[in-house]
PDB file of N, CA and C in Angstrom:
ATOM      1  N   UNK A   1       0.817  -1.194   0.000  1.00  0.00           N
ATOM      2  CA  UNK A   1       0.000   0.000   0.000  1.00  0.00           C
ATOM      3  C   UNK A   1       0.862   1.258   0.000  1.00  0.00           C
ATOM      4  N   UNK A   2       2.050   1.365   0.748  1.00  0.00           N
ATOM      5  CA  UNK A   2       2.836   2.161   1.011  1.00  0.00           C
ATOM      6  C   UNK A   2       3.680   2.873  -0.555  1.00  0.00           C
ATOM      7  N   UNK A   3       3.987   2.115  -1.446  1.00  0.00           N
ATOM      8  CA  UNK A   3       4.348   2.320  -2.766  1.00  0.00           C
ATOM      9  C   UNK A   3       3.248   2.418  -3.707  1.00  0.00           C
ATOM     10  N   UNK A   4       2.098   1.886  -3.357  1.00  0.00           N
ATOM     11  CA  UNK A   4       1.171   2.603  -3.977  1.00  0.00           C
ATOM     12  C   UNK A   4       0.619   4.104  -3.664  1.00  0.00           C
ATOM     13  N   UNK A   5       0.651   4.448  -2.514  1.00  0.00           N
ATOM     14  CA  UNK A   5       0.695   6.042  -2.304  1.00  0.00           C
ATOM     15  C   UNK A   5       1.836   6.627  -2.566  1.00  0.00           C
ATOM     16  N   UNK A   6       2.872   6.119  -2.997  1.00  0.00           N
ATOM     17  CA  UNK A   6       3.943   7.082  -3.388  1.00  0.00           C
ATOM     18  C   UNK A   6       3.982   7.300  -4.606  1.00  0.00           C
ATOM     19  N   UNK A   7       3.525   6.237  -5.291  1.00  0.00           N
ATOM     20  CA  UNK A   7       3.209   6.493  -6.828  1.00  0.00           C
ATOM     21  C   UNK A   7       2.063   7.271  -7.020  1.00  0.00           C
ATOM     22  N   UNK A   8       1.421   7.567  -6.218  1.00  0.00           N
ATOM     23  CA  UNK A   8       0.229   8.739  -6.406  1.00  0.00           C
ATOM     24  C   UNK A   8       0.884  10.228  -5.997  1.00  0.00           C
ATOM     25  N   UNK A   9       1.771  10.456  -4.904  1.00  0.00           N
ATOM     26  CA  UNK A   9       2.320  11.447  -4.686  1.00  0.00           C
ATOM     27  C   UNK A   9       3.377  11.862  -5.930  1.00  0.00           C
ATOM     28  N   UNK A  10       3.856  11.146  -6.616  1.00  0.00           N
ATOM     29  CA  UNK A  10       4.650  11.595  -7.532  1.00  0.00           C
ATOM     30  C   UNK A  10       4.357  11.937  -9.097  1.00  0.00           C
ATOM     31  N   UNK A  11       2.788  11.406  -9.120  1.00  0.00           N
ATOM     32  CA  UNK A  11       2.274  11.794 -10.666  1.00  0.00           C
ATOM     33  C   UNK A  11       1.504  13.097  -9.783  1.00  0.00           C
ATOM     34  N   UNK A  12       1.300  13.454  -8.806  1.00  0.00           N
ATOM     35  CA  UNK A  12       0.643  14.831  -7.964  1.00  0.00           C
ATOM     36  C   UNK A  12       1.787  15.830  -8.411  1.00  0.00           C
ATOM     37  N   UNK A  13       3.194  15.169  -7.909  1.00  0.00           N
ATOM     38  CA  UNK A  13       3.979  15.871  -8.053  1.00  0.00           C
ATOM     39  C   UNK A  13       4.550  16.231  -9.655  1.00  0.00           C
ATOM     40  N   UNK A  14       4.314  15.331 -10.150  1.00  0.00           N
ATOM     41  CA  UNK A  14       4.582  15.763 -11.588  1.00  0.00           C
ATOM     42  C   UNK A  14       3.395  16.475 -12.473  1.00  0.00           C
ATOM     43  N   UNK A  15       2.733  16.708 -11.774  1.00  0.00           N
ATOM     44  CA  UNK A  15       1.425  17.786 -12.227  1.00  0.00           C
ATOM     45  C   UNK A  15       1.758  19.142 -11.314  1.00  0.00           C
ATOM     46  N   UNK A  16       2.315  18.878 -10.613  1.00  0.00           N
ATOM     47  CA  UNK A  16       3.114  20.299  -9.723  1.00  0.00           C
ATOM     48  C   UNK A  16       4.165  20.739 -10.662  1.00  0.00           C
ATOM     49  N   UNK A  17       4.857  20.101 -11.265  1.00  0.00           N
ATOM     50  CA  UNK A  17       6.198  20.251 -12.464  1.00  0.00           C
ATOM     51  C   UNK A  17       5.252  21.187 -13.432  1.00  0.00           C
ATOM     52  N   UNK A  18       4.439  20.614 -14.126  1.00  0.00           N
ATOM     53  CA  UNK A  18       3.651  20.903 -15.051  1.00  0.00           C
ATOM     54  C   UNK A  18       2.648  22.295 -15.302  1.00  0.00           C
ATOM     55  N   UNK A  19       2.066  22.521 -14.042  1.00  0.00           N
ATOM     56  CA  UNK A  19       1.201  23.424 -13.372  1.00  0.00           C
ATOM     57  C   UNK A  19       2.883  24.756 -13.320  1.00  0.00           C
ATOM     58  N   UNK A  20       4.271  24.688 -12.649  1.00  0.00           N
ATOM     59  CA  UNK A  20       4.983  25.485 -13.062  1.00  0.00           C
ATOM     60  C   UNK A  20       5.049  26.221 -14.021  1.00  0.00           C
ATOM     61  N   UNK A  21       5.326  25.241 -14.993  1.00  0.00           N
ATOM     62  CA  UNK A  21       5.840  25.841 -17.062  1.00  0.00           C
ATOM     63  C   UNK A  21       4.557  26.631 -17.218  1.00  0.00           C
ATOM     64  N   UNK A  22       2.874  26.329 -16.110  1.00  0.00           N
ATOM     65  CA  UNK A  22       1.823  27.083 -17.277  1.00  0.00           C
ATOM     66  C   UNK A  22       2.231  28.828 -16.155  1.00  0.00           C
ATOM     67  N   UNK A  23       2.380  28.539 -15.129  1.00  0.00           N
ATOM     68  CA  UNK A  23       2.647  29.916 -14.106  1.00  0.00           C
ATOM     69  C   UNK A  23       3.889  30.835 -14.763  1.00  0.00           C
ATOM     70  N   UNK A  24       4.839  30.161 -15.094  1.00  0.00           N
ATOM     71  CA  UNK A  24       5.393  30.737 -15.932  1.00  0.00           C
ATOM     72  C   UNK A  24       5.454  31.795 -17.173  1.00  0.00           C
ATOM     73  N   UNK A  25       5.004  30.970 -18.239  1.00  0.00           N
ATOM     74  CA  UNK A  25       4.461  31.565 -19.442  1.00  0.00           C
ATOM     75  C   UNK A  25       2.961  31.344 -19.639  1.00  0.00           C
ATOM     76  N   UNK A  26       1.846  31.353 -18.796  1.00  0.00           N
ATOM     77  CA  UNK A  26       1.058  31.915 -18.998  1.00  0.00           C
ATOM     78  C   UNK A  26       0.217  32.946 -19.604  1.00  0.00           C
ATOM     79  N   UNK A  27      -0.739  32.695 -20.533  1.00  0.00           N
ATOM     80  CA  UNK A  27      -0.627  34.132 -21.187  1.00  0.00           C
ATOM     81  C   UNK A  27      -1.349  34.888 -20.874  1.00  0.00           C
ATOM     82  N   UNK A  28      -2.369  34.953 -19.581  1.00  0.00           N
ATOM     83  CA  UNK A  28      -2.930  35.794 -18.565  1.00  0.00           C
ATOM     84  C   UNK A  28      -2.815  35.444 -17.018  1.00  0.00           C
ATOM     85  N   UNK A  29      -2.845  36.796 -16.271  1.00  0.00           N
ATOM     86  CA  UNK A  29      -2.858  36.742 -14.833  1.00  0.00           C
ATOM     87  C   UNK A  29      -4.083  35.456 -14.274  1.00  0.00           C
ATOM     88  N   UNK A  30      -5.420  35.395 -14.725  1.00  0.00           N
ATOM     89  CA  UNK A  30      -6.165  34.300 -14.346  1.00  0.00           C
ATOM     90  C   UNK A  30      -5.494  32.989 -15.191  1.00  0.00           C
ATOM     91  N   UNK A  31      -5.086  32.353 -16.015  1.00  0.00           N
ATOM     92  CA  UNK A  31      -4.301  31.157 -16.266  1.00  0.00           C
ATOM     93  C   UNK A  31      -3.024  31.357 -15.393  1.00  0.00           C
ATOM     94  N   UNK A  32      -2.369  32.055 -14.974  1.00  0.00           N
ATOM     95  CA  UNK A  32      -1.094  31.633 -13.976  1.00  0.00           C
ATOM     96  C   UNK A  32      -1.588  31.430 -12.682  1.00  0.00           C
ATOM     97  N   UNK A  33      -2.904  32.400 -12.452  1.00  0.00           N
ATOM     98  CA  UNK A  33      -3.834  32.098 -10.770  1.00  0.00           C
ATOM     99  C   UNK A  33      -4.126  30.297 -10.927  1.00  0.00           C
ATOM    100  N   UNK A  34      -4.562  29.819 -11.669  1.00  0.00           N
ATOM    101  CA  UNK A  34      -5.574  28.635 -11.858  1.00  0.00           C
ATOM    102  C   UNK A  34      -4.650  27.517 -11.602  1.00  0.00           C
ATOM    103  N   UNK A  35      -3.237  28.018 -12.559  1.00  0.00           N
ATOM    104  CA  UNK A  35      -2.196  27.110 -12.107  1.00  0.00           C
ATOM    105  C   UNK A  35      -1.483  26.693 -11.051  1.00  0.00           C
ATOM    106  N   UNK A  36      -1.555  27.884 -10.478  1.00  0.00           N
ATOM    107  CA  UNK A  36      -0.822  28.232  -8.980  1.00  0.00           C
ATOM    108  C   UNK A  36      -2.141  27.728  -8.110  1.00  0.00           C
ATOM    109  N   UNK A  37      -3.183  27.779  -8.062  1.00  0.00           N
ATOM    110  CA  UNK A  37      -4.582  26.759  -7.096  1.00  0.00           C
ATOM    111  C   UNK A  37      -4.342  25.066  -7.622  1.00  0.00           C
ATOM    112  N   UNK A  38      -3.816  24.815  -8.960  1.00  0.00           N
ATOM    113  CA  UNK A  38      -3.826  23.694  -9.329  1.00  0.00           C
ATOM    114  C   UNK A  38      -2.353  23.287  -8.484  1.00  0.00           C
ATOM    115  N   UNK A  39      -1.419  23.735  -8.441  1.00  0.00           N
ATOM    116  CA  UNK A  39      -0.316  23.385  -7.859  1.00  0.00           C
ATOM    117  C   UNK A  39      -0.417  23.297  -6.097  1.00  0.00           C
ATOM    118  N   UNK A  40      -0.919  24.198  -5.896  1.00  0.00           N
ATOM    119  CA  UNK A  40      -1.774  24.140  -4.587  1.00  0.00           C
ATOM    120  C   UNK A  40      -2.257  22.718  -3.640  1.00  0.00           C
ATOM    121  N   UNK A  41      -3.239  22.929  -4.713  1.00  0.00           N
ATOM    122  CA  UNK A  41      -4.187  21.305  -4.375  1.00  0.00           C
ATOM    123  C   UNK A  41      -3.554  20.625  -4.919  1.00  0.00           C
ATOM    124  N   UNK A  42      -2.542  19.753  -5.420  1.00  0.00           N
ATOM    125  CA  UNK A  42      -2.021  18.826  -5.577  1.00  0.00           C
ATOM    126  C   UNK A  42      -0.534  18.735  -4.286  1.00  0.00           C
ATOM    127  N   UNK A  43      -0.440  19.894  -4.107  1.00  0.00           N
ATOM    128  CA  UNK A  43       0.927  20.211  -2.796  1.00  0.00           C
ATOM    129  C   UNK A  43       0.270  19.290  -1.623  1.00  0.00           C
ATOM    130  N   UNK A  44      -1.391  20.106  -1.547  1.00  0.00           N
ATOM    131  CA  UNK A  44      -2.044  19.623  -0.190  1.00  0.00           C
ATOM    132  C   UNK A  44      -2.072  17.966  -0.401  1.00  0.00           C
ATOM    133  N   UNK A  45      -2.581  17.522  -1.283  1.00  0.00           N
ATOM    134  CA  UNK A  45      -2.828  16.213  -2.083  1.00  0.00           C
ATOM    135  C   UNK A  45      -1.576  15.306  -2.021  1.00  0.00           C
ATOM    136  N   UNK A  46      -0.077  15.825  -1.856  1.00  0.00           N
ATOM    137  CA  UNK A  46       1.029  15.059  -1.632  1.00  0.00           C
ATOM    138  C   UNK A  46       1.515  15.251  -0.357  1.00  0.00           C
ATOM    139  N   UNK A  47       0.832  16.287   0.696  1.00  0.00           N
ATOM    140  CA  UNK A  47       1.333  16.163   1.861  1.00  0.00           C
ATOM    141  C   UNK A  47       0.390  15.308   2.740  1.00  0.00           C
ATOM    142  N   UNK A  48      -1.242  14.985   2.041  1.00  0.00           N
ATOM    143  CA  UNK A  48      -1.828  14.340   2.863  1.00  0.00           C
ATOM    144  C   UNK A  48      -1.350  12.766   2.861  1.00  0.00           C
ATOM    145  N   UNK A  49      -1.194  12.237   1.230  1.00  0.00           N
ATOM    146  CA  UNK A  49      -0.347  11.348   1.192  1.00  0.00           C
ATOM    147  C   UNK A  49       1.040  10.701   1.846  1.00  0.00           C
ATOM    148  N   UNK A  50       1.616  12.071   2.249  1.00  0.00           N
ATOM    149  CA  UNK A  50       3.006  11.663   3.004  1.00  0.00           C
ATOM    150  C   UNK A  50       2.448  11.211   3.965  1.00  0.00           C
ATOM    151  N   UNK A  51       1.146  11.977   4.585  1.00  0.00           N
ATOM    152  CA  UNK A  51       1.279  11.903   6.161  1.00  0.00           C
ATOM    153  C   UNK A  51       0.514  10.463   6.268  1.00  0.00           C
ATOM    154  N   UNK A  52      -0.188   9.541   5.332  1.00  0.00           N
ATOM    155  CA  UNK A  52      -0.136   8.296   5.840  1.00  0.00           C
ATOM    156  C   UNK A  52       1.011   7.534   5.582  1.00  0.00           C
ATOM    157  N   UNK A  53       1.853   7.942   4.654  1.00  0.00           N
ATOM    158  CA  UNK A  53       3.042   6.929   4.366  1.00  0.00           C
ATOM    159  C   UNK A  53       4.140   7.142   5.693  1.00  0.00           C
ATOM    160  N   UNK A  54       4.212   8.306   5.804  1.00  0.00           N
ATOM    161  CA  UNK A  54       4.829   8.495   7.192  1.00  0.00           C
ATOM    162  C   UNK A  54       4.067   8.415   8.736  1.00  0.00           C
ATOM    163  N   UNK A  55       3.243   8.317   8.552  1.00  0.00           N
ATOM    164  CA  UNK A  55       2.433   8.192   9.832  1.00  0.00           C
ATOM    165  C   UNK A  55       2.843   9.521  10.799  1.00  0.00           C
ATOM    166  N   UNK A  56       2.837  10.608   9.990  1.00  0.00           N
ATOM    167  CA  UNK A  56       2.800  11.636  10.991  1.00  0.00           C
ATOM    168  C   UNK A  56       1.441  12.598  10.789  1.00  0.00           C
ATOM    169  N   UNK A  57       0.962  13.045  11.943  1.00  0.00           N
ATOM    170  CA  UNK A  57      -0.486  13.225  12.381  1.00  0.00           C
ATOM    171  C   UNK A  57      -0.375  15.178  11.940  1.00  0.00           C
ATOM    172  N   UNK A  58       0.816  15.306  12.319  1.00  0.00           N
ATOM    173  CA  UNK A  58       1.089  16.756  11.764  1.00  0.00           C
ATOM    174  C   UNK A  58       0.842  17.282  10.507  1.00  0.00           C
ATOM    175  N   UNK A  59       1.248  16.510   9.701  1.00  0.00           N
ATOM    176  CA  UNK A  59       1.236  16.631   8.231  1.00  0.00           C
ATOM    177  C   UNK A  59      -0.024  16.891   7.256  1.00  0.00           C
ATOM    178  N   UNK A  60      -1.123  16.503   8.377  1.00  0.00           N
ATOM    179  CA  UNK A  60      -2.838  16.946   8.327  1.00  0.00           C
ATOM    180  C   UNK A  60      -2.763  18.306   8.354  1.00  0.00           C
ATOM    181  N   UNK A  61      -2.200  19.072   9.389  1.00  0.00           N
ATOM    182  CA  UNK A  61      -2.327  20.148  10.246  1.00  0.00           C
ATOM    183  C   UNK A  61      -1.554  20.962   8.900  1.00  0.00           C
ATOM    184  N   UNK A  62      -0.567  20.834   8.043  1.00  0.00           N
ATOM    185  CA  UNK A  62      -0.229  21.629   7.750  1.00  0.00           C
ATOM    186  C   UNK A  62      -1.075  21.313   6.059  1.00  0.00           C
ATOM    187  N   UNK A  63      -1.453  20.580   5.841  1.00  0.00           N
ATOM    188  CA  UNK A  63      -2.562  20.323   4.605  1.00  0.00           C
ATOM    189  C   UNK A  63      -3.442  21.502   4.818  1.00  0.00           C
ATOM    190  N   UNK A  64      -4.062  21.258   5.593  1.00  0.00           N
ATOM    191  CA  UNK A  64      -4.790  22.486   6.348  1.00  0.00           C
ATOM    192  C   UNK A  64      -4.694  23.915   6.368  1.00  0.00           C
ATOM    193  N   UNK A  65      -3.018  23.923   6.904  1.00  0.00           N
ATOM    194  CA  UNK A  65      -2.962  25.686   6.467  1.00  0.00           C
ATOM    195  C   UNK A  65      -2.875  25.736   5.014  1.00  0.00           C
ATOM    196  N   UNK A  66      -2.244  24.860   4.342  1.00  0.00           N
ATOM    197  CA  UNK A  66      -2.131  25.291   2.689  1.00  0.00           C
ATOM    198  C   UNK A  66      -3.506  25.265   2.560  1.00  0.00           C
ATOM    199  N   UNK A  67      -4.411  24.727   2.599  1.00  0.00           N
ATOM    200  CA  UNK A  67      -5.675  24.777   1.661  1.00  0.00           C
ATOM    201  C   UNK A  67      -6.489  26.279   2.454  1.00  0.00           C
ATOM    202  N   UNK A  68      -6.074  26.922   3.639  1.00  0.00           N
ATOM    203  CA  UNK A  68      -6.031  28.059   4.050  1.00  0.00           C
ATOM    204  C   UNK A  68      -5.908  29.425   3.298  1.00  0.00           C
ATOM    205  N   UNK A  69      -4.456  29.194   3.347  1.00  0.00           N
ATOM    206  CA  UNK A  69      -3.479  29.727   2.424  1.00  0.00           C
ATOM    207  C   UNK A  69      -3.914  30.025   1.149  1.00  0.00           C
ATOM    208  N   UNK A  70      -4.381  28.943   0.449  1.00  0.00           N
ATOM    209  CA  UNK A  70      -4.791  29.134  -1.510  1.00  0.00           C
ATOM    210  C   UNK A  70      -6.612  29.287  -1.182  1.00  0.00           C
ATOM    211  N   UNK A  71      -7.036  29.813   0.023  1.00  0.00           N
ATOM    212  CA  UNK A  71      -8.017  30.054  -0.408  1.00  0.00           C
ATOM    213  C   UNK A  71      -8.021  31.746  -0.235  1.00  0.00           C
ATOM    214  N   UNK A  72      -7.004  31.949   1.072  1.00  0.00           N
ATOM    215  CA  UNK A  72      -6.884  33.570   0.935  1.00  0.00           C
ATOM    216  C   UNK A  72      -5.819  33.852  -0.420  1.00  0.00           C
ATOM    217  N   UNK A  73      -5.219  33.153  -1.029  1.00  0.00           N
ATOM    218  CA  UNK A  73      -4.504  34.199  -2.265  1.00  0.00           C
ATOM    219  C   UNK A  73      -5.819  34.166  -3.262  1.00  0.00           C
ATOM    220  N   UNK A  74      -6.831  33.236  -3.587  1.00  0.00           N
ATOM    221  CA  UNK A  74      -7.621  33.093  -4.448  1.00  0.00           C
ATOM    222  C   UNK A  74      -8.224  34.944  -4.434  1.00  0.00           C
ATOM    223  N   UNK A  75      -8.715  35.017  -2.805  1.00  0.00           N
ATOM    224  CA  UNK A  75      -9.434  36.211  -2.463  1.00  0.00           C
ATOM    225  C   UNK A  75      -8.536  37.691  -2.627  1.00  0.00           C
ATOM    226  N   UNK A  76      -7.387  37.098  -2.238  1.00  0.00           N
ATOM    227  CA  UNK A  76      -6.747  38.472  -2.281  1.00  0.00           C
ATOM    228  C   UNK A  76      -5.999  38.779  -3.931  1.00  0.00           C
ATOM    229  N   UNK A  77      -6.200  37.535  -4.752  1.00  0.00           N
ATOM    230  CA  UNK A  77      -6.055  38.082  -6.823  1.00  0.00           C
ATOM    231  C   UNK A  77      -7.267  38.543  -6.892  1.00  0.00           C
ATOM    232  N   UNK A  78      -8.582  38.053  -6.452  1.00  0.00           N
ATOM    233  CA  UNK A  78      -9.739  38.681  -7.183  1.00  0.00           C
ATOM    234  C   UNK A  78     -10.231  40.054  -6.806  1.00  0.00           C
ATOM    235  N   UNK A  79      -9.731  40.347  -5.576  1.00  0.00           N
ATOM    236  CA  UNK A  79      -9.803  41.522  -5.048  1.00  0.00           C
ATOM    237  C   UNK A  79      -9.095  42.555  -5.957  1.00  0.00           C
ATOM    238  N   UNK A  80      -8.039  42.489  -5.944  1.00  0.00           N
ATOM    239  CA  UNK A  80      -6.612  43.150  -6.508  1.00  0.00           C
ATOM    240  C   UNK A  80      -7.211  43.416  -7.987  1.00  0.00           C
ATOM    241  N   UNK A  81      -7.505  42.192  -8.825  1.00  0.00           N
ATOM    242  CA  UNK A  81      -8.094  42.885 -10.176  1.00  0.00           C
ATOM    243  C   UNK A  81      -9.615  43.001 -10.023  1.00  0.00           C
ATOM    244  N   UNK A  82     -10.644  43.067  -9.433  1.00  0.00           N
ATOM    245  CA  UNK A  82     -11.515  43.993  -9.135  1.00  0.00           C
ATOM    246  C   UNK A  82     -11.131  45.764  -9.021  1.00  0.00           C
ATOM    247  N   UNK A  83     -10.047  45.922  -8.012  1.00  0.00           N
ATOM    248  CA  UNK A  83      -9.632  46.769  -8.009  1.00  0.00           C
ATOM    249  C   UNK A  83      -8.917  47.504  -8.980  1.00  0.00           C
ATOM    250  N   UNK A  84      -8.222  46.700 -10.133  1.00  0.00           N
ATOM    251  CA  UNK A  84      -7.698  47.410 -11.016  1.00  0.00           C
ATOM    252  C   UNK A  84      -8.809  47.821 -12.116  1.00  0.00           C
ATOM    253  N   UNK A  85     -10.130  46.834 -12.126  1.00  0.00           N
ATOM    254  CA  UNK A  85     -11.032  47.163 -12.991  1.00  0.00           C
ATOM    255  C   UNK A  85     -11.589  48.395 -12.661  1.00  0.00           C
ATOM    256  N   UNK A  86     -12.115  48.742 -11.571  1.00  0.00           N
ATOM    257  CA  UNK A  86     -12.587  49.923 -11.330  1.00  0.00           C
ATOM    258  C   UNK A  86     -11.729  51.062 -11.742  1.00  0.00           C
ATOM    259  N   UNK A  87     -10.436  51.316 -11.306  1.00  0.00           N
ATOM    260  CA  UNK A  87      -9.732  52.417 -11.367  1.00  0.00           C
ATOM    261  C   UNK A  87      -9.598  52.631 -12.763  1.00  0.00           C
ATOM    262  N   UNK A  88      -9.569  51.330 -14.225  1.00  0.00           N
ATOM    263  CA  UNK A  88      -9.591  51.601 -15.208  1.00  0.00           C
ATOM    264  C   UNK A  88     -11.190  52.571 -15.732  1.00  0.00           C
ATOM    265  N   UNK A  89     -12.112  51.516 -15.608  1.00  0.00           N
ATOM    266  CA  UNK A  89     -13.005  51.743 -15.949  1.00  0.00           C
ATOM    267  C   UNK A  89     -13.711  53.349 -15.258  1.00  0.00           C
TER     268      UNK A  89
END
């Protein structure tokens, strides 16, 4: 079972590789956001995985703040270009 969750943490993680190249060259601020939530949830998704392969109870706790975390950057991009829409418009 133990190598079968690691082989799930590492195609997570190779969608974390992947989700990079689009944050990168992205060709808008919402496609580099989407990537960076997609990299996100797959981070949380390989630390929940560690924490049964390792049997540490912590590793919940910090799943937790990340999915925290990418829900306040979600709020604080849409804010930010709300805000730039107005000042244009």
């Amino acid at each position: 079972m133990t190598a079968y969750l690691l082989v799930i943490a590492l195609v997570l993680m190779l969608s974390i590789a992947i989700g990079l190249v689009r944050v990168a060259i992205g060709p808008t601020p919402s496609d580099r956001m989407m990537a960076a939530q997609l990299m996100g949830t797959s981070g949380i998704g390989v630390v929940l995985l560690l924490a049964q392969v390792v049997e540490v109870g912590g590793l919940v706790d910090v799943a937790l703040i990340f999915a925290l975390l990418a829900a306040v950057a979600v709020t604080a991009f849409t804010r930010r270009r709300a805000n730039e829409r107005e000042a244009k418009g």
